[in-house]
Protein backbone atom coordinates (compact mmCIF):
# COMPACT_ATOMS: atom_id res chain seq x y z
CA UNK A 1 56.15 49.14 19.76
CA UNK A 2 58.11 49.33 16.20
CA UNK A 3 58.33 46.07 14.49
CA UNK A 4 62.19 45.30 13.93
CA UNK A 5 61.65 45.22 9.74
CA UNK A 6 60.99 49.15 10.00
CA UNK A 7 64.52 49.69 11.17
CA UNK A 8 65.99 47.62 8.61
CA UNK A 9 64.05 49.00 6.24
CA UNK A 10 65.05 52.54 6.39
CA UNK A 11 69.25 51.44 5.74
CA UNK A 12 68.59 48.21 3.52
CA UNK A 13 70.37 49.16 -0.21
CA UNK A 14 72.58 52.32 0.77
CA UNK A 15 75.78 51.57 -0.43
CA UNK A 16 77.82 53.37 2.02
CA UNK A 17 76.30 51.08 4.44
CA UNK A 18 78.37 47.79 4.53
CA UNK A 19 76.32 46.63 7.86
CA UNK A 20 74.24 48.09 10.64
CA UNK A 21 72.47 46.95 13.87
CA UNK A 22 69.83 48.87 16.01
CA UNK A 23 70.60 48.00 19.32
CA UNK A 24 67.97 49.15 22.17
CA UNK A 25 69.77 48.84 25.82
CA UNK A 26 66.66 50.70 27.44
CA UNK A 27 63.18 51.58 26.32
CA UNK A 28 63.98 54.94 25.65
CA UNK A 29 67.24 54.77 23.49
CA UNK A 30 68.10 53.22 20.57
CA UNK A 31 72.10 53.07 19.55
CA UNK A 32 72.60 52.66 15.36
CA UNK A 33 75.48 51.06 14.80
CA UNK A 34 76.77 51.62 11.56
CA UNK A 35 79.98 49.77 9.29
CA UNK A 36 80.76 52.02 6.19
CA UNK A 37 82.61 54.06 4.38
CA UNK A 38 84.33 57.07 5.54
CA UNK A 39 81.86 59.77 5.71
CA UNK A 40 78.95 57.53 6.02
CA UNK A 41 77.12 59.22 8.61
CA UNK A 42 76.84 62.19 6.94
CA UNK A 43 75.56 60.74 3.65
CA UNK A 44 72.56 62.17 2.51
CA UNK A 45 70.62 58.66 2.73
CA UNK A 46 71.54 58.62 6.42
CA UNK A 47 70.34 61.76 7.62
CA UNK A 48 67.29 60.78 5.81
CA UNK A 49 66.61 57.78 7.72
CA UNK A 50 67.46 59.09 11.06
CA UNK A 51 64.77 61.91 10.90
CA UNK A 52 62.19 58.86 10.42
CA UNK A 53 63.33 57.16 13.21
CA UNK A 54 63.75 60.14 15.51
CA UNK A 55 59.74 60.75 14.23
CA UNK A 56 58.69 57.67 15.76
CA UNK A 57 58.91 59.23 19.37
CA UNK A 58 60.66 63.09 20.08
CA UNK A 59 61.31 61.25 23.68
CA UNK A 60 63.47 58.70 22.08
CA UNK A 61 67.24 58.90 22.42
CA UNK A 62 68.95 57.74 19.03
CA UNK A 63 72.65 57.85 18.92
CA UNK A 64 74.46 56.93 16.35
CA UNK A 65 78.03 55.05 16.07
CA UNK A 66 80.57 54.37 13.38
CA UNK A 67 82.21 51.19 13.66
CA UNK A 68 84.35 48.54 12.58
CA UNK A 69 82.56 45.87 12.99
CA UNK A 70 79.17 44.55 14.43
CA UNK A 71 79.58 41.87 17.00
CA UNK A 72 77.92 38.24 16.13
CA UNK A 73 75.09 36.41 18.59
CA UNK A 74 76.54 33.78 20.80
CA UNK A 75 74.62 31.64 17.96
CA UNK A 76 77.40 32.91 15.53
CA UNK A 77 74.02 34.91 13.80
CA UNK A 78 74.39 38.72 12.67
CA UNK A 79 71.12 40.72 13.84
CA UNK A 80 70.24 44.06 12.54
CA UNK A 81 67.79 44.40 15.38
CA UNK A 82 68.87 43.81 19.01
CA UNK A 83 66.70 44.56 22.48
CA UNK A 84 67.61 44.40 26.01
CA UNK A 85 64.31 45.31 27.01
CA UNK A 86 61.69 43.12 28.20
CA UNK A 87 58.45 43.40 26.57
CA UNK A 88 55.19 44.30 28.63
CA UNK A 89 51.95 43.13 28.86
């Protein structure tokens, strides 16, 4: 288990990034979501951060996406980390 501020850590302050969310649909993926410029996800500061992620855990799936927009809660909240999985005990 990764606390969420890691994530956000690794794309807070790039400027190409306007927004991004981690979203995890299953244990063993996680799906970046990414709102930037053209070109983003080949920036340098990007390809950085996804080799620390991808470090975390070979296993894990990370896929990243370019879009246009990140989708709000259904509180009207934006969340840069976002789980479907159920934790343990």
């Amino acid at each position: 288990m990764v606390d969420g501020q890691f994530f956000v850590l690794q794309f807070y302050g790039i400027r190409e990034v306007r927004a991004f969310q981690f979203y995890q649909p299953r244990i063993d993926e996680i799906i970046l979501r990414i709102v930037g410029e053209p070109g983003v996800l080949e920036s340098d500061a990007v390809k950085q951060a996804l080799v620390k992620i991808r470090a975390l855990d070979p296993a894990l799936n990370v896929r990243i996406e370019q879009v246009d927009e990140i989708p709000l809660s259904n509180a009207g909240k934006y969340q840069y980390t976002r789980s479907e999985v159920s934790p343990t005990r």
